[in-house]
C-alpha atoms as a PDB file:
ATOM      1  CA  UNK A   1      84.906 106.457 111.603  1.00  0.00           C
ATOM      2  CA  UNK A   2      88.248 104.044 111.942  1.00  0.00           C
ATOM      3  CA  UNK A   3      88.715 101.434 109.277  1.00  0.00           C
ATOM      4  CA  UNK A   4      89.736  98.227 110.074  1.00  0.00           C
ATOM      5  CA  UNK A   5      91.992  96.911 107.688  1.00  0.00           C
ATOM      6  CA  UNK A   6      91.111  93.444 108.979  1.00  0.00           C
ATOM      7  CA  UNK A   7      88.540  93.106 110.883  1.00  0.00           C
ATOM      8  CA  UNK A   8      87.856  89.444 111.104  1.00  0.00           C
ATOM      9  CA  UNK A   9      89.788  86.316 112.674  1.00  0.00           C
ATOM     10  CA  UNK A  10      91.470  83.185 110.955  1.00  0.00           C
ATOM     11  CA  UNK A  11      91.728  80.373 113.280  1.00  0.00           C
ATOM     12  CA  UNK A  12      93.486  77.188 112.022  1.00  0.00           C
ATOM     13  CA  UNK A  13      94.680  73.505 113.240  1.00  0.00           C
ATOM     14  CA  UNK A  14      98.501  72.846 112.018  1.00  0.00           C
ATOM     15  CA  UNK A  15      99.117  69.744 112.399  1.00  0.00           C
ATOM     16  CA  UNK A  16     102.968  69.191 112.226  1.00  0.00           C
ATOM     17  CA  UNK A  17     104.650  66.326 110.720  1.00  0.00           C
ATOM     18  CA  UNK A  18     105.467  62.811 112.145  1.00  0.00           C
ATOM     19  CA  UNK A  19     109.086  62.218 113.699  1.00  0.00           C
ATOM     20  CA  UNK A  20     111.258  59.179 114.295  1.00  0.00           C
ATOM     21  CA  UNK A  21     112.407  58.742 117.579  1.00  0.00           C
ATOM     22  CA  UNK A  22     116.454  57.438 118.662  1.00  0.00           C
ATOM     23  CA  UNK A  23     115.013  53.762 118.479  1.00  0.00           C
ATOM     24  CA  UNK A  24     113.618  54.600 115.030  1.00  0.00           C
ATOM     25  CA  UNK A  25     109.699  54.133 116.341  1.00  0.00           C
ATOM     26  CA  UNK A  26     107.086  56.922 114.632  1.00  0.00           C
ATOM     27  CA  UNK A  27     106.096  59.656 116.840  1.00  0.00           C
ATOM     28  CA  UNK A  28     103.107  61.073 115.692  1.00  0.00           C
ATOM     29  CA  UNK A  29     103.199  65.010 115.166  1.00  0.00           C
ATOM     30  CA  UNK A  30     100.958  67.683 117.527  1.00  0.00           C
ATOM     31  CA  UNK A  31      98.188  69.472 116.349  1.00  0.00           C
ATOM     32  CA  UNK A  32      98.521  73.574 116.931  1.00  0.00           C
ATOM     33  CA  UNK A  33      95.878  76.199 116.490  1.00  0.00           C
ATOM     34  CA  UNK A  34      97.110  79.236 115.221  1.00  0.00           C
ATOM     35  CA  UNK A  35      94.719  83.023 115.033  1.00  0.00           C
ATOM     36  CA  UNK A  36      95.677  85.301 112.280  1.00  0.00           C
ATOM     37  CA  UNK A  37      93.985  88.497 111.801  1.00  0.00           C
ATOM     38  CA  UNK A  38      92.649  88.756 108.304  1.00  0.00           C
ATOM     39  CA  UNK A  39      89.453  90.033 106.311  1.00  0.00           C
ATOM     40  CA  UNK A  40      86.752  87.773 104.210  1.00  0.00           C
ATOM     41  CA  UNK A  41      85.524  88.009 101.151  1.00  0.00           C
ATOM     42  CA  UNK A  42      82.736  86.087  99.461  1.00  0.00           C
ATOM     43  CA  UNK A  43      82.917  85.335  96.247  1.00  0.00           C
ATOM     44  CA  UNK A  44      79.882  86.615  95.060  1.00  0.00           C
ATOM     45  CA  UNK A  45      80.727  86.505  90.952  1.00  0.00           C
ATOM     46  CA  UNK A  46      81.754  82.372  90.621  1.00  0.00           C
ATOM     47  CA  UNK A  47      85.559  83.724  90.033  1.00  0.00           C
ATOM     48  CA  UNK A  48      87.203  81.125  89.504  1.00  0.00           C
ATOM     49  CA  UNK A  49      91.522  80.116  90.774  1.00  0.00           C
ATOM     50  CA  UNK A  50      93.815  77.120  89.950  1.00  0.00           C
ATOM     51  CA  UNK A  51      94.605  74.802  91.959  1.00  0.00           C
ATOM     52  CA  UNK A  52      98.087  73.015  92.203  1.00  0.00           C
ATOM     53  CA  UNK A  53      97.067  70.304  89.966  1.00  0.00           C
ATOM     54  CA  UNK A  54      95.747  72.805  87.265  1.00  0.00           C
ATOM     55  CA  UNK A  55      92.236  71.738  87.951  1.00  0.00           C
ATOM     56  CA  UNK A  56      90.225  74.971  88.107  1.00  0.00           C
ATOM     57  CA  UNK A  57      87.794  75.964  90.882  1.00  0.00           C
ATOM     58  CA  UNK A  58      85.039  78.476  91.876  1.00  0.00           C
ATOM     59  CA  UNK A  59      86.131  79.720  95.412  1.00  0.00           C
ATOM     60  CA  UNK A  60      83.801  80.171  97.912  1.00  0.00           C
ATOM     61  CA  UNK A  61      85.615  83.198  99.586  1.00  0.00           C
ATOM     62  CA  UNK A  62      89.788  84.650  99.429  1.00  0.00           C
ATOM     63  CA  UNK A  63      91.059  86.285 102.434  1.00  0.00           C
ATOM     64  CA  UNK A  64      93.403  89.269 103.055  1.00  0.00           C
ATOM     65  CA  UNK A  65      95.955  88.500 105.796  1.00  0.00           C
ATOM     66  CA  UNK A  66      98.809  90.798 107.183  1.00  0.00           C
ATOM     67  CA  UNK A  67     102.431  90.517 104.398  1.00  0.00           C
ATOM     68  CA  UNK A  68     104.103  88.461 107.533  1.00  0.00           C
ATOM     69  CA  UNK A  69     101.120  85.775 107.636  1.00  0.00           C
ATOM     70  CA  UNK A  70     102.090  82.034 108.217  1.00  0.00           C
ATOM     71  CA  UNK A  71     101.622  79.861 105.486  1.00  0.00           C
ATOM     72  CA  UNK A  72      99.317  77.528 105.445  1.00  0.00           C
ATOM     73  CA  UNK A  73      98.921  74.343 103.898  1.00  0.00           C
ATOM     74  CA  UNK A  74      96.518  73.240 100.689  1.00  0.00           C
ATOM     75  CA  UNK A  75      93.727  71.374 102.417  1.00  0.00           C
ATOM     76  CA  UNK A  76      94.187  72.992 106.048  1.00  0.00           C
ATOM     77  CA  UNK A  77      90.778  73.396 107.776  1.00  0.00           C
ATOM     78  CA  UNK A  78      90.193  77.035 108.738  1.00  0.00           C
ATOM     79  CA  UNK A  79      87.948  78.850 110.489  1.00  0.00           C
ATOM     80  CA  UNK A  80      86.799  83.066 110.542  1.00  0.00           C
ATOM     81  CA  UNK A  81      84.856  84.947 113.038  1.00  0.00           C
ATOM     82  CA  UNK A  82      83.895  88.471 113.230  1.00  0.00           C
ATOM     83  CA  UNK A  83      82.920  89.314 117.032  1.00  0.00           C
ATOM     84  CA  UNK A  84      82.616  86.129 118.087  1.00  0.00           C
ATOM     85  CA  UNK A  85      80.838  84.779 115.736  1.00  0.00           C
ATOM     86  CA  UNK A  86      81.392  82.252 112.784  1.00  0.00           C
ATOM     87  CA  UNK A  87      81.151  83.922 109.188  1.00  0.00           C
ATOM     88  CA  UNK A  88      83.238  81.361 107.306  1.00  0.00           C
ATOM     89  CA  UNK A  89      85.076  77.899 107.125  1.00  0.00           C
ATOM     90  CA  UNK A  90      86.490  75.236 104.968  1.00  0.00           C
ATOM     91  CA  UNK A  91      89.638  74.454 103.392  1.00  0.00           C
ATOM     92  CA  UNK A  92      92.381  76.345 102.022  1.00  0.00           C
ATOM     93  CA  UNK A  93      91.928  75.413  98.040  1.00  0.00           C
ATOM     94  CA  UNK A  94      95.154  77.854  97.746  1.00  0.00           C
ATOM     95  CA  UNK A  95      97.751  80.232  99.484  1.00  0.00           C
ATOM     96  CA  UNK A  96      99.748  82.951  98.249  1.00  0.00           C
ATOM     97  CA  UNK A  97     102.682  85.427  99.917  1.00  0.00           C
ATOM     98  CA  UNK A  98     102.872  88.589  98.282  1.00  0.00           C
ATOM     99  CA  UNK A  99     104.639  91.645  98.402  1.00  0.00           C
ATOM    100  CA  UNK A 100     102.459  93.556 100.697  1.00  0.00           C
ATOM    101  CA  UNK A 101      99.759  90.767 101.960  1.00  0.00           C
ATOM    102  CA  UNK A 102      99.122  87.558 102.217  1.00  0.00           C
ATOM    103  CA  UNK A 103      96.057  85.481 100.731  1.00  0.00           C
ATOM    104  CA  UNK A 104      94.416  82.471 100.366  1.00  0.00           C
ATOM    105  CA  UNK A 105      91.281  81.318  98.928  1.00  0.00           C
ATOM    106  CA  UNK A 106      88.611  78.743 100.784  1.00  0.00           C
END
């Protein structure tokens, strides 16, 4: 039997930022969907992170992504499927780059 180190997908909308064109009007910026490979987690114990403000949450689930993971944004809709089908979404309360993975927490 092969483990999957991640075995689910992360789909998310990036929507870049807004741009001034040559006769200074606002452009507004394009939404792109990204798909990361990562596993899920729930949080099944009411563990608790803190946020950016220092407010602290229960997390719903935290997700294991590959160390060269894009970041994404506090408050970035995501969604994760495992063949096909839906097994999680929300927002990313938090994101952090480590040495040999990336996570964030929903």
């Amino acid at each position: 039997m092969v483990i999957i180190q991640y075995p689910h997908k992360l789909m998310a909308n990036i929507v870049t930022g807004s741009i001034q064109d040559t006769n200074g009007n606002p452009v507004p910026g394009a939404t792109e969907t990204i798909e990361l490979t990562c596993r899920a987690e729930p949080n099944g114990s009411g563990r608790m992170i803190q946020l950016a403000n220092g407010q602290n949450i229960v997390y719903n689930w935290i997700v294991y992504m590959p160390k060269g993971a894009a970041v994404l944004a506090d408050g970035a809709k995501v969604s994760i499927t495992q063949d096909g089908r839906q097994i999680a979404k929300g927002q990313v309360l938090r994101f952090s780059k480590g040495q040999l993975d990336a996570r964030l927490w929903l």
